[in-house]
C-alpha atoms as a PDB file:
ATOM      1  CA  UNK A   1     153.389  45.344 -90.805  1.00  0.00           C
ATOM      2  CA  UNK A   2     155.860  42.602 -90.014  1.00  0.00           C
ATOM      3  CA  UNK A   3     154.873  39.871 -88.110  1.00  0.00           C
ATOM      4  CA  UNK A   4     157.553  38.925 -85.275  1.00  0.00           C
ATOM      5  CA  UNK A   5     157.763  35.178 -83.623  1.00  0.00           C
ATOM      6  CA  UNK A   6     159.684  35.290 -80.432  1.00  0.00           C
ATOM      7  CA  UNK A   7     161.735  32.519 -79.367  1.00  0.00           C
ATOM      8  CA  UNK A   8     162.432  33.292 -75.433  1.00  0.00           C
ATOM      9  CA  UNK A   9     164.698  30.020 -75.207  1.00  0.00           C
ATOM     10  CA  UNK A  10     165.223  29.332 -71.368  1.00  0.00           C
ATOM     11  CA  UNK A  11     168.295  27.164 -72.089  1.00  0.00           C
ATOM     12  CA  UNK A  12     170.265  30.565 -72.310  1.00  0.00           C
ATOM     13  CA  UNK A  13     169.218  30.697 -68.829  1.00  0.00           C
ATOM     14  CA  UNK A  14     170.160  27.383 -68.223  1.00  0.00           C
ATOM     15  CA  UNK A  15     173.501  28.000 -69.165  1.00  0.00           C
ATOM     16  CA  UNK A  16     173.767  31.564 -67.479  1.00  0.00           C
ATOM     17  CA  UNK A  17     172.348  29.496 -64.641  1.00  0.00           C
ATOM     18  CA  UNK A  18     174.448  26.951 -64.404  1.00  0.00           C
ATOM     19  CA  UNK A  19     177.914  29.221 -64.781  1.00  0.00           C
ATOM     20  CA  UNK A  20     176.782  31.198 -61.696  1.00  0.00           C
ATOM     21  CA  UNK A  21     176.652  28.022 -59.692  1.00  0.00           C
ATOM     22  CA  UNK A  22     179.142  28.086 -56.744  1.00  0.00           C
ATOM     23  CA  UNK A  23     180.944  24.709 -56.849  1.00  0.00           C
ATOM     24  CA  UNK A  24     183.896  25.856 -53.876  1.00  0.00           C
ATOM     25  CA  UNK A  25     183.356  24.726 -50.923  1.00  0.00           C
ATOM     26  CA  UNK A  26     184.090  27.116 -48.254  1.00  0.00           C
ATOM     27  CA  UNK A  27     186.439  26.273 -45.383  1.00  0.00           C
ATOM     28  CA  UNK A  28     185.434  28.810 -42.865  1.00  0.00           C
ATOM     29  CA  UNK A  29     182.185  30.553 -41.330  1.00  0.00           C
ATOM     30  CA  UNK A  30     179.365  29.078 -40.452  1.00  0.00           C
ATOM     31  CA  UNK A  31     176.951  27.565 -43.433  1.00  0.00           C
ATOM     32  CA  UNK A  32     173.954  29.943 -44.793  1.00  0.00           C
ATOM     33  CA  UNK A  33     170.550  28.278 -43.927  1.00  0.00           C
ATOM     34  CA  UNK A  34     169.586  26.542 -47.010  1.00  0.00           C
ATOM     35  CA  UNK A  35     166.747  28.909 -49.051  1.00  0.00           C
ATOM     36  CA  UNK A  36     163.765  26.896 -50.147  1.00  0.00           C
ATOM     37  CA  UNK A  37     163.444  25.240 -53.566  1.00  0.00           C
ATOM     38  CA  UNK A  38     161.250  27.681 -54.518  1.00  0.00           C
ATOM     39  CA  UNK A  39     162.916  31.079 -53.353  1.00  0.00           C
ATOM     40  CA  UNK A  40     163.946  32.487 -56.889  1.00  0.00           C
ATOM     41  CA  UNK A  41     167.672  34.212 -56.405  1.00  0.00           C
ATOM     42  CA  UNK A  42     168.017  37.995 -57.161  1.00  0.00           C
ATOM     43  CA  UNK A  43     169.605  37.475 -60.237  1.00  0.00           C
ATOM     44  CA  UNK A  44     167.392  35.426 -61.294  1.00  0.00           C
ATOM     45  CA  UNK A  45     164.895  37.897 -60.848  1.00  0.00           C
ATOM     46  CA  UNK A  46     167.043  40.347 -62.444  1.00  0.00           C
ATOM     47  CA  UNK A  47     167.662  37.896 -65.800  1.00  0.00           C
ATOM     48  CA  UNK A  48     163.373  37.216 -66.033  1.00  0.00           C
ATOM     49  CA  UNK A  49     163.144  40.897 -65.922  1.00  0.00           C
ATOM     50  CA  UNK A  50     165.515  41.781 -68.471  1.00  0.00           C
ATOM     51  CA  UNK A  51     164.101  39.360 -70.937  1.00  0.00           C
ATOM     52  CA  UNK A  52     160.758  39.910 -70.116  1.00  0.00           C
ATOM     53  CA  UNK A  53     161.467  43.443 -70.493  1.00  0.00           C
ATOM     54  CA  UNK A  54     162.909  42.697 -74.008  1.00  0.00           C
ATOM     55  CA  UNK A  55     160.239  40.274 -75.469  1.00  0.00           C
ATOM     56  CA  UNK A  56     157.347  43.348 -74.223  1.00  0.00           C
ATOM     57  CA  UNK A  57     159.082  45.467 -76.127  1.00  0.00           C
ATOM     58  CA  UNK A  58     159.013  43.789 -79.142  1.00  0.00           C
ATOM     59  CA  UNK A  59     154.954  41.705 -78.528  1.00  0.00           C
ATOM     60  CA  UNK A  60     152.632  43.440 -80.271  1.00  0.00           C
ATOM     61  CA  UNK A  61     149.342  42.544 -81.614  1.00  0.00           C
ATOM     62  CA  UNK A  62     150.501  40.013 -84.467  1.00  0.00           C
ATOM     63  CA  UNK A  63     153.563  38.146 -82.110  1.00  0.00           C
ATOM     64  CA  UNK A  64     152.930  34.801 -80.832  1.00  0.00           C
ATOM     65  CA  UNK A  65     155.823  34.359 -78.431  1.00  0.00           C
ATOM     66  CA  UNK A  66     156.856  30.933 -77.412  1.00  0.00           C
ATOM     67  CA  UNK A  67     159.137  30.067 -74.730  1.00  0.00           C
ATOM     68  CA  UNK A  68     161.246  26.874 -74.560  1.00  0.00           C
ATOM     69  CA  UNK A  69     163.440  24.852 -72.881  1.00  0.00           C
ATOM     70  CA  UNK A  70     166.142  22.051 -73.937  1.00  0.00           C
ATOM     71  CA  UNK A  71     168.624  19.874 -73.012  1.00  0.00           C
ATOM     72  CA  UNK A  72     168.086  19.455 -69.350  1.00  0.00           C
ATOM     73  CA  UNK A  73     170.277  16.680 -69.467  1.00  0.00           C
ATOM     74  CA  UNK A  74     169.272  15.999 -65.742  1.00  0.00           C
ATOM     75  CA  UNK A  75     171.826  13.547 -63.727  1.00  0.00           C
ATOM     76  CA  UNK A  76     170.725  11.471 -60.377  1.00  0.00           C
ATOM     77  CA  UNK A  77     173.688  12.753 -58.167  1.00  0.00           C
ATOM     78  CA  UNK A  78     174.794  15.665 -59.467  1.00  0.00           C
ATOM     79  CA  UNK A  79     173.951  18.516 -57.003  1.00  0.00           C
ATOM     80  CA  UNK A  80     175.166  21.463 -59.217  1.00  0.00           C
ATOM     81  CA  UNK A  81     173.278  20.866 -62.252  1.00  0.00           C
ATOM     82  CA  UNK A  82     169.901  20.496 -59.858  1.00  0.00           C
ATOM     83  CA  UNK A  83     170.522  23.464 -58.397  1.00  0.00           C
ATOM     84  CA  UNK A  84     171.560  25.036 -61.986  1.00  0.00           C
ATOM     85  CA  UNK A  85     168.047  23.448 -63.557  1.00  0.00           C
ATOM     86  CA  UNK A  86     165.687  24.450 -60.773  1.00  0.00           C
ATOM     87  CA  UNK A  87     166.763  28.460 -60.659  1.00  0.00           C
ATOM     88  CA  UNK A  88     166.178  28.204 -64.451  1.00  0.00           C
ATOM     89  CA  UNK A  89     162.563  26.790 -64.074  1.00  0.00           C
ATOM     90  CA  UNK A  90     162.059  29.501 -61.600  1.00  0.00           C
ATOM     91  CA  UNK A  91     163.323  31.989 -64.142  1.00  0.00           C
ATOM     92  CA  UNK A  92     161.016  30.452 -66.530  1.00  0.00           C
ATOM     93  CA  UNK A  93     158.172  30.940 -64.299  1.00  0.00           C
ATOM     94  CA  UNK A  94     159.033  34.399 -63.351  1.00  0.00           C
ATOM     95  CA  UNK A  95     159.086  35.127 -67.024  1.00  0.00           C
ATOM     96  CA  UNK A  96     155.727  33.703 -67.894  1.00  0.00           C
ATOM     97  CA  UNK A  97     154.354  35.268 -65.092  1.00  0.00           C
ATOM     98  CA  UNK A  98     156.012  39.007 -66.627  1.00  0.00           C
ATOM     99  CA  UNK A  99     155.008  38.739 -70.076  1.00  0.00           C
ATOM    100  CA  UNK A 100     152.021  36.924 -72.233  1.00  0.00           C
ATOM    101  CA  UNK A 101     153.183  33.449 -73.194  1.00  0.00           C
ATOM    102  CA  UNK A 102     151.155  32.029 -75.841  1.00  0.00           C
ATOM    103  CA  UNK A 103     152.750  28.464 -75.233  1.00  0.00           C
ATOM    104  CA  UNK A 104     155.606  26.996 -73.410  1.00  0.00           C
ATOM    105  CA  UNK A 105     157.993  24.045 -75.692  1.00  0.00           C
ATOM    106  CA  UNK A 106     160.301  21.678 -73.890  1.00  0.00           C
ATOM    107  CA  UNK A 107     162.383  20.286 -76.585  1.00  0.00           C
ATOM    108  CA  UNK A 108     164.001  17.200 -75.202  1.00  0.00           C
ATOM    109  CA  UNK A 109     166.893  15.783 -73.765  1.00  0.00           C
ATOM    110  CA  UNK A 110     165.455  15.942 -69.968  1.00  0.00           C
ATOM    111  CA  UNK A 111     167.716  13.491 -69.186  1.00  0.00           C
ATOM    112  CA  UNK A 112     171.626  12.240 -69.400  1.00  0.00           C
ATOM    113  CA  UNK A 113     171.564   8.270 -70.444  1.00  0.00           C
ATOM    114  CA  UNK A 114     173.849   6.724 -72.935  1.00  0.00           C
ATOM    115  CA  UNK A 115     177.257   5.825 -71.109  1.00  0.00           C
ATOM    116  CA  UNK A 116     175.953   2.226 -71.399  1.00  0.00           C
ATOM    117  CA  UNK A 117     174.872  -0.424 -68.767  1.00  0.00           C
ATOM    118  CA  UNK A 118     172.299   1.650 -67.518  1.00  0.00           C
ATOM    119  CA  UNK A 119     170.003   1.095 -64.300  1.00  0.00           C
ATOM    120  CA  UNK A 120     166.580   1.316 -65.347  1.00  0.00           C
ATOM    121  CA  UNK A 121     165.507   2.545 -62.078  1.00  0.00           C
ATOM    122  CA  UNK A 122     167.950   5.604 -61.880  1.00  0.00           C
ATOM    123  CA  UNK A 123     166.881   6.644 -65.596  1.00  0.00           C
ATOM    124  CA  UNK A 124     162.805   6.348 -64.062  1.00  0.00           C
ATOM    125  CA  UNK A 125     164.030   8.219 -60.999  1.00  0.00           C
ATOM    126  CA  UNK A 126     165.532  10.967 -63.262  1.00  0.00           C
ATOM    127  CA  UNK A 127     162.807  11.131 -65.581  1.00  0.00           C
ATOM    128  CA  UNK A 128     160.319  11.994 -62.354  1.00  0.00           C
ATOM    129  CA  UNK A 129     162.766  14.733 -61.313  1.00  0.00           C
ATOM    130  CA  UNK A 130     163.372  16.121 -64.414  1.00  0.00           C
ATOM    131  CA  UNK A 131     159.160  16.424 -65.165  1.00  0.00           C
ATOM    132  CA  UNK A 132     158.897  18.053 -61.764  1.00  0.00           C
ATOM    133  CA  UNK A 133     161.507  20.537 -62.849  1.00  0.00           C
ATOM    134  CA  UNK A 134     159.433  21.353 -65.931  1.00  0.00           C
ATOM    135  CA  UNK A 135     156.124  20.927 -63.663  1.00  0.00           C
ATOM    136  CA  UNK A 136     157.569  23.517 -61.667  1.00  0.00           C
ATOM    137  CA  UNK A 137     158.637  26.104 -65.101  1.00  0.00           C
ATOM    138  CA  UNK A 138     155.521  25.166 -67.287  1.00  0.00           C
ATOM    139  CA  UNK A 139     152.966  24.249 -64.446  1.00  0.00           C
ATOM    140  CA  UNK A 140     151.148  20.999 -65.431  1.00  0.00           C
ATOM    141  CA  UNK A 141     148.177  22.144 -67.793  1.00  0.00           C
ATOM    142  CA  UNK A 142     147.902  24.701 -70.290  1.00  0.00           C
ATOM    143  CA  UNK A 143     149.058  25.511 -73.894  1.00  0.00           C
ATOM    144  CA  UNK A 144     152.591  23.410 -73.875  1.00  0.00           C
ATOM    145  CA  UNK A 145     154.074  20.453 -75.648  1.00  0.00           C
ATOM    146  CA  UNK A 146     157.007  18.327 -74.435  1.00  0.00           C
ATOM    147  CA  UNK A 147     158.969  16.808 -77.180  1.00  0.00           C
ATOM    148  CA  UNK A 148     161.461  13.972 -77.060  1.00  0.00           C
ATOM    149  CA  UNK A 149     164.976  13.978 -77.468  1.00  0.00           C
ATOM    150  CA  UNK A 150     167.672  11.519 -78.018  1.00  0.00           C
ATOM    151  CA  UNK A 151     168.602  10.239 -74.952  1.00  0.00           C
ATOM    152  CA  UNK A 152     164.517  10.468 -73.978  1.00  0.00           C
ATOM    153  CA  UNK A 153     163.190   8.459 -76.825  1.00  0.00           C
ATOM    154  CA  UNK A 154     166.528   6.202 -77.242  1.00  0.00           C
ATOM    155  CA  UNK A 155     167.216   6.325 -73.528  1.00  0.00           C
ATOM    156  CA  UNK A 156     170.086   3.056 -74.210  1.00  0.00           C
ATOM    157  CA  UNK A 157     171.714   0.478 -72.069  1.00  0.00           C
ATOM    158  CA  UNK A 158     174.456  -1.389 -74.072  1.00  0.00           C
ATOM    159  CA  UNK A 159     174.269  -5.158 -73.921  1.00  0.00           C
ATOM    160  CA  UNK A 160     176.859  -7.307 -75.436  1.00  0.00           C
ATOM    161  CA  UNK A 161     177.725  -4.831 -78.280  1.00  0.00           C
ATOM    162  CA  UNK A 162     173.754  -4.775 -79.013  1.00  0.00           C
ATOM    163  CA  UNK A 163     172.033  -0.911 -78.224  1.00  0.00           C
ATOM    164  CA  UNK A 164     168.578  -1.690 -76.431  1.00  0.00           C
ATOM    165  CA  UNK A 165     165.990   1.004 -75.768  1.00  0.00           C
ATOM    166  CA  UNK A 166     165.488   1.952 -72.329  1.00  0.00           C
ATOM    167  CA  UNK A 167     162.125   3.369 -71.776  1.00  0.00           C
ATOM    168  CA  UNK A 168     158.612   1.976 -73.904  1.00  0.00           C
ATOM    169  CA  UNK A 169     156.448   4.285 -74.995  1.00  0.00           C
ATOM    170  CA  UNK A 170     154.153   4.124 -72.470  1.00  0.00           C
ATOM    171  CA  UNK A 171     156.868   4.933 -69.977  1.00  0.00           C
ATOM    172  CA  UNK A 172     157.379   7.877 -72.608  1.00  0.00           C
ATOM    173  CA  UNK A 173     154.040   9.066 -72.471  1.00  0.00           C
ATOM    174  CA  UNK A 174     153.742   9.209 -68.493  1.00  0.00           C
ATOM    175  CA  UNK A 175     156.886  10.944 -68.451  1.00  0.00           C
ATOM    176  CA  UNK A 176     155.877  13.751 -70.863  1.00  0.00           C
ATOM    177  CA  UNK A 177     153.198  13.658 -73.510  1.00  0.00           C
ATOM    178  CA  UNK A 178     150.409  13.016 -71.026  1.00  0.00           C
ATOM    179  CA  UNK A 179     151.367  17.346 -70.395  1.00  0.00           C
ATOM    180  CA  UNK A 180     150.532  18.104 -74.196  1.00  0.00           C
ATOM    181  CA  UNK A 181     147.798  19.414 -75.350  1.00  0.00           C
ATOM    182  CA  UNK A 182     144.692  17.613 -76.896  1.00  0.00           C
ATOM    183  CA  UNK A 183     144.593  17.524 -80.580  1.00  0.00           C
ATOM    184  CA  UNK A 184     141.440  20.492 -79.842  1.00  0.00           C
ATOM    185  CA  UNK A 185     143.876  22.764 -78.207  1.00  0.00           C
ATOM    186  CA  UNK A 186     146.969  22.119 -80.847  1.00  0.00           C
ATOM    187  CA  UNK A 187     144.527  23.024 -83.833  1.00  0.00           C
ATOM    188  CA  UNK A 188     142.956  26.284 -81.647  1.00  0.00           C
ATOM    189  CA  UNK A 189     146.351  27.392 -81.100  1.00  0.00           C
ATOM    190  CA  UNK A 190     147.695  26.688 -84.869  1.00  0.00           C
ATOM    191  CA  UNK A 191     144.596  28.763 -86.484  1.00  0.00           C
ATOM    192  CA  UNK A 192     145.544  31.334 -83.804  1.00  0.00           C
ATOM    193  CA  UNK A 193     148.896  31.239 -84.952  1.00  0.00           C
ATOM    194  CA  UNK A 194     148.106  31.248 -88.762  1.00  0.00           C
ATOM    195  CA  UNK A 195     145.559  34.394 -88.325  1.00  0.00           C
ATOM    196  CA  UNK A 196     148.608  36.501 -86.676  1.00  0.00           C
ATOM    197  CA  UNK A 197     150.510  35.367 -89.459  1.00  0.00           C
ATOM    198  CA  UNK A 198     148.352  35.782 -92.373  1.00  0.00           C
END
């Protein structure tokens, strides 16, 4: 019997997401009431059950599905790509919630640093919002890991020519990796995983 590993990657969602973001502003009418943070749109609904639909077709008692998110690339400011970044957390939710998720994978790249003479503060400030956006997809316990990415782990202000690294690790740890799982729970899961697979 094959043995299947689903990869239900969330940044497709980002991305769908993110396109489906009205940016024009609209000159007549009175303005909608704003919907709360946590209302998840009907499409969105739509999308998590369409995928969830797809990965239960495919689970069976040998998958270990995994679902994952990258390259939030979160900016202090930008309106469109919050907006964009919490419908997909709520998709991500709505799709754990659908279908058994053996553990969730955030991949990096939470943030967007690198254009050089960086504020420290702004790069904290989007750090926060950017775990509270996986907080709000992953929860803040359970079987997950959160990875770092490039402009996470080498979050850099330019200086006279000279690249210096934003955040310590400490700073780096309360961001994300105090959300991993113990080393208990990563070798649990891994002889889970190697029994489906053996």
């Amino acid at each position: 019997m094959r043995k299947i590993v689903y990869f239900c990657l969330a940044l497709l969602l980002v991305g769908l997401f993110g396109c489906s973001v009205n940016t024009g502003q609209s000159k007549a009418g009175p303005k909608p009431a704003a919907a709360s943070d946590d209302t998840v749109p009907a499409y969105v609904k739509a999308e998590a059950k369409r995928v969830s639909g797809l990965v239960r077709a495919a689970q069976n008692p040998h998958t270990f599905t995994i679902i994952g998110v990258s390259d939030l690339h979160y900016l202090k400011g930008n309106a469109q790509i919050g907006r964009a970044l919490n419908e997909m957390a709520l998709g991500v939710k709505e799709i754990s919630s659908q279908v058994p998720v053996e553990y969730k994978i955030a991949f990096g790249d939470y943030i967007y640093r690198g254009k050089g003479c960086e504020n420290y503060r702004d790069g904290v400030e989007e750090m926060q919002a950017a775990t509270g956006i996986l907080n709000k997809a992953f929860g803040q316990s359970g079987n997950q890991i959160r990875l770092t990415g490039n402009h996470d782990a080498n979050a850099m202000e330019l200086d006279k020519g000279e690249l210096k690294q934003f955040f310590t690790m400490h700073d780096l740890y309360g961001f994300f990796g105090k959300y991993n799982g113990n080393r208990s729970e990563e070798r649990r899961v891994g002889k889970e995983c190697r029994s489906r697979w053996s």
